[in-house]
C-alpha atoms as a PDB file:
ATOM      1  CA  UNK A   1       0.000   0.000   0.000  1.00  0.00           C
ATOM      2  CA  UNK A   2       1.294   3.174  -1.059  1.00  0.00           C
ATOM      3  CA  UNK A   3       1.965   6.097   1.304  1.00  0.00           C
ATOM      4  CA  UNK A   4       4.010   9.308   1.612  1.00  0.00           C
ATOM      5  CA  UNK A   5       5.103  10.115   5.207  1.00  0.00           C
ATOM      6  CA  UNK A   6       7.625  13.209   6.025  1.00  0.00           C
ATOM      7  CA  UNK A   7      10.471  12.286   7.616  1.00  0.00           C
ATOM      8  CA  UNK A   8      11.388  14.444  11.093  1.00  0.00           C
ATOM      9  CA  UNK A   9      13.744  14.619  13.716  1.00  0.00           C
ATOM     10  CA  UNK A  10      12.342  15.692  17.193  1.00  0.00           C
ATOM     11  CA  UNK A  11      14.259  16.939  19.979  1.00  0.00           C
ATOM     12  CA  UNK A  12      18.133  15.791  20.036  1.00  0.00           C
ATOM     13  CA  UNK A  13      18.158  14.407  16.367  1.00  0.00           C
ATOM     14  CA  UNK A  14      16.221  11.287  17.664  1.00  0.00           C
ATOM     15  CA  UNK A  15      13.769   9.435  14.998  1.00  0.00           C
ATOM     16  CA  UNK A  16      10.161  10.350  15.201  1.00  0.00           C
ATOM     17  CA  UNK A  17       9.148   7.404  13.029  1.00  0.00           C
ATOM     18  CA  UNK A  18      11.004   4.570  14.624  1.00  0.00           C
ATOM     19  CA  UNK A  19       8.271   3.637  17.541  1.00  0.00           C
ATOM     20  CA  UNK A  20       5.148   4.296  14.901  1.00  0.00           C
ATOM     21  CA  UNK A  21       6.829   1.723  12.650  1.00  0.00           C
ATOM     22  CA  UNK A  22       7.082  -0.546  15.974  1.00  0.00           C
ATOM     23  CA  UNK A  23       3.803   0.126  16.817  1.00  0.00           C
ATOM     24  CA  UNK A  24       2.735  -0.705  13.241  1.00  0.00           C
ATOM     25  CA  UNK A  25       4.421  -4.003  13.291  1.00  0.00           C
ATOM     26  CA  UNK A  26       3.016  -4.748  16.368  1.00  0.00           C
ATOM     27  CA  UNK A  27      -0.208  -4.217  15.235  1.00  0.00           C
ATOM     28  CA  UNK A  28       0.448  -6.035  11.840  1.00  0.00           C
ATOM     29  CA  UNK A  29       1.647  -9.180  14.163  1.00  0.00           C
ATOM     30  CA  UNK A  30      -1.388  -8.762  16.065  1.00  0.00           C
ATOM     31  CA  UNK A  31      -4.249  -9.135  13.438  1.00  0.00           C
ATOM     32  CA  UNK A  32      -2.572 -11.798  11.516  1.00  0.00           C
ATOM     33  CA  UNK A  33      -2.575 -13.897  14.937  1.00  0.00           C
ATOM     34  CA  UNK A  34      -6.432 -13.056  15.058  1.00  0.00           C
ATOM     35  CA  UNK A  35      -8.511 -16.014  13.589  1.00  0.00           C
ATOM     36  CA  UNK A  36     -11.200 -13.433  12.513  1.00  0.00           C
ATOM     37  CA  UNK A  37      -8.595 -10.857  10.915  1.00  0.00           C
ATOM     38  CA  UNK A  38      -7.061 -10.944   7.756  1.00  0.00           C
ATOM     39  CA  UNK A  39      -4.157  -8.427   6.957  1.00  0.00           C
ATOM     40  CA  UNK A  40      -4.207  -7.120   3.429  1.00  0.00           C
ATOM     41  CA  UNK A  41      -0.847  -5.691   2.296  1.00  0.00           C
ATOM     42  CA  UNK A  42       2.347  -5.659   3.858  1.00  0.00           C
ATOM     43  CA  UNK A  43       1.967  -3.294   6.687  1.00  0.00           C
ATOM     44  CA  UNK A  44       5.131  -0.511   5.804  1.00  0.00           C
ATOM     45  CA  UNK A  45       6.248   2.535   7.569  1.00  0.00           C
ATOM     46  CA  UNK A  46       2.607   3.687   9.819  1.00  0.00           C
ATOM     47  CA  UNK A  47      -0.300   1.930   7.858  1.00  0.00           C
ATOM     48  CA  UNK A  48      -2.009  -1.383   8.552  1.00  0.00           C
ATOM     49  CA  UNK A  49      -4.769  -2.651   6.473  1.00  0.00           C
ATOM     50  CA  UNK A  50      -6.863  -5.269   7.558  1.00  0.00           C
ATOM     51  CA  UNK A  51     -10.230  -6.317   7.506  1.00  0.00           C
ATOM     52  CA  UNK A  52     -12.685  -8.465   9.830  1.00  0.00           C
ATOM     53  CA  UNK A  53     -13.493 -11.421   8.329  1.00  0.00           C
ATOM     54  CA  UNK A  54     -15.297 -13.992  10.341  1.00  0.00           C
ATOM     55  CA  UNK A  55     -14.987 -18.077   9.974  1.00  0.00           C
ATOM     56  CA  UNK A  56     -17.687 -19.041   7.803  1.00  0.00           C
ATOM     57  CA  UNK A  57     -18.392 -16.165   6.366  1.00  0.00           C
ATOM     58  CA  UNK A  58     -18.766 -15.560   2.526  1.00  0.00           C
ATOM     59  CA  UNK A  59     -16.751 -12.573   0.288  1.00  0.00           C
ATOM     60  CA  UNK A  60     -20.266 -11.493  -0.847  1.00  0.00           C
ATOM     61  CA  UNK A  61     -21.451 -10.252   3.123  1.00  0.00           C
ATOM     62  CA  UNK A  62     -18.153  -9.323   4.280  1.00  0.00           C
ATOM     63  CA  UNK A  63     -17.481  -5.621   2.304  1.00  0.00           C
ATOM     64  CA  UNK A  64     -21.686  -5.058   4.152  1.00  0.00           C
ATOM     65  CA  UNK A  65     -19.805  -5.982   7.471  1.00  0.00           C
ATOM     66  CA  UNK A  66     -16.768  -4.317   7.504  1.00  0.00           C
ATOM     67  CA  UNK A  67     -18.519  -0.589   6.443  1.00  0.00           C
ATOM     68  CA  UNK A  68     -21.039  -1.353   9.124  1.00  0.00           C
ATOM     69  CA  UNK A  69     -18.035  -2.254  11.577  1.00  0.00           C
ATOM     70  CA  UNK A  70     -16.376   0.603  10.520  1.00  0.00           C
ATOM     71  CA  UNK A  71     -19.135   2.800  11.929  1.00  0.00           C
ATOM     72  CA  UNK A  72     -19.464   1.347  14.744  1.00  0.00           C
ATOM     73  CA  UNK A  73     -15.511   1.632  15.104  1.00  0.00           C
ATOM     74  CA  UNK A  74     -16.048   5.591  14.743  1.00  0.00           C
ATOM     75  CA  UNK A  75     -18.819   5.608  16.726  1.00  0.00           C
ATOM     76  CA  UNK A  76     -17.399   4.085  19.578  1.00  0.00           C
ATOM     77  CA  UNK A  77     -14.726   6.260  19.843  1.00  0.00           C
ATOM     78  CA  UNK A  78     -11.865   4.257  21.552  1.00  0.00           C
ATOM     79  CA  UNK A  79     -10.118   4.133  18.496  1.00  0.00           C
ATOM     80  CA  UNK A  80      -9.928   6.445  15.436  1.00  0.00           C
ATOM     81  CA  UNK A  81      -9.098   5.002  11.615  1.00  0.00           C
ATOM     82  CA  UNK A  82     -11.426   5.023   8.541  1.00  0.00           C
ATOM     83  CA  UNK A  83     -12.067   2.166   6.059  1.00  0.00           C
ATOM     84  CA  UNK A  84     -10.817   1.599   2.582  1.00  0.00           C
ATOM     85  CA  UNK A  85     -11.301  -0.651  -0.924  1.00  0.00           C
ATOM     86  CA  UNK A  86      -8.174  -2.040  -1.428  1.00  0.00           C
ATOM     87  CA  UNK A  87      -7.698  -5.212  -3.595  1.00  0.00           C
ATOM     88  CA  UNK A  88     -11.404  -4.291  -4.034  1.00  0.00           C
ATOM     89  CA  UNK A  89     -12.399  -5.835  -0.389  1.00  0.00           C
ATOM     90  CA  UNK A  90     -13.528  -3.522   2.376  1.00  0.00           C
ATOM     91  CA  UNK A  91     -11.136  -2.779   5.286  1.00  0.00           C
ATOM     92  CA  UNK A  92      -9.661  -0.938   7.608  1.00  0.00           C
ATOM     93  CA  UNK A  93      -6.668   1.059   7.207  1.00  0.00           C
ATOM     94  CA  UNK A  94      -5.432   3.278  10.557  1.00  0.00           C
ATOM     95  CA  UNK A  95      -2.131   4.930  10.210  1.00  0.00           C
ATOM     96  CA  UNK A  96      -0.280   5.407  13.381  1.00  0.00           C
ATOM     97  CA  UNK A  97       0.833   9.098  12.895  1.00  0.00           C
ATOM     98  CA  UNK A  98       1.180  10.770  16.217  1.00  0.00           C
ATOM     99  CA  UNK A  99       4.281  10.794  18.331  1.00  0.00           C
ATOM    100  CA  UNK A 100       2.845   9.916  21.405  1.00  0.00           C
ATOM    101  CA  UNK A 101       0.405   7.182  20.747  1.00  0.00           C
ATOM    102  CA  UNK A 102       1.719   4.178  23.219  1.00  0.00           C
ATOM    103  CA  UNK A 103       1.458   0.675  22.853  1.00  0.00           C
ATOM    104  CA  UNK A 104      -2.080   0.366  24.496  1.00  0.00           C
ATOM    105  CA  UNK A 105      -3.238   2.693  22.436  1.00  0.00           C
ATOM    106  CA  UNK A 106      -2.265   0.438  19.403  1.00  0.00           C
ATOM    107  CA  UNK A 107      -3.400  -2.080  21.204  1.00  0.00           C
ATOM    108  CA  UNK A 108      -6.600  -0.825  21.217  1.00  0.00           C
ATOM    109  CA  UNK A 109      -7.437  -1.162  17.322  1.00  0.00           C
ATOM    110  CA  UNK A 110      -7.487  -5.049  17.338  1.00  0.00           C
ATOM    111  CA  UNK A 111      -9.014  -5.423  20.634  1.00  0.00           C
ATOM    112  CA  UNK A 112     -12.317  -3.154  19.781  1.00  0.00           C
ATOM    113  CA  UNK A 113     -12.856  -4.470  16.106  1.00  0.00           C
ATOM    114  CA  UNK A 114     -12.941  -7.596  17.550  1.00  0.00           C
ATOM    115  CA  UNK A 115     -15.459  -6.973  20.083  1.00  0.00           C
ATOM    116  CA  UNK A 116     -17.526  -5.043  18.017  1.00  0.00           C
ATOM    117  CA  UNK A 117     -17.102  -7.532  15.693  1.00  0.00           C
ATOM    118  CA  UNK A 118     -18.627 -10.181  17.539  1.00  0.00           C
ATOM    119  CA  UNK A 119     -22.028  -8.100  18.277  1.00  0.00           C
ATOM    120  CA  UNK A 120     -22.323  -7.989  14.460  1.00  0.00           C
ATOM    121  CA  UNK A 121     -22.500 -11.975  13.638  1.00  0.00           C
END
């Protein structure tokens, strides 16, 4: 997936993109160990996309339950990221941008699409 990022240095020349690539891995590792997840692309430099894909569910109902998931995502609040077409399936794409997002925060993202996933099957 395609993505333009500026590179900075913050305060004493150290990186400001090094921990939101760990934090992206992290995430990436997380939803591919997630029997209901399914990661999409590669996740590189702050953007994971993903989407929620349920055992026993078919392609034609899952693009329906993703954008419905991805409301409820917003709605929530807990977490902030959009959703996307890529590959032409439904998913979700959140791009860990700001310096001080923390590991729970990251944490976060897989942890509420799954249980909002589960309400919706």
């Amino acid at each position: 997936m395609a993505s333009w990022v500026p590179s900075r240095r913050g305060e004493r020349g150290r990186s400001l993109s090094g921990p939101r690539c760990g934090h992206t891995a992290a995430t990436a590792t997380a939803v591919e160990a997630a029997p209901e997840l399914e990661l999409l692309a590669e996740a590189k430099l702050n953007i994971v996309c993903f989407r929620y894909r349920p055992p026993g569910m078919g392609e034609p109902e899952l693009d329906e339950l993703n954008r419905r998931l991805g409301a409820m995502v917003l709605e929530d609040g807990r977490v902030f990221f959009g959703t996307t077409v890529y590959g032409g399936n439904v998913a979700f794409r959140p791009a860990i941008v700001n310096w001080r997002t923390t590991e729970g925060d990251v944490d976060l993202i897989v942890d509420v699409v799954r249980e909002l996933g589960k309400t919706l099957v």
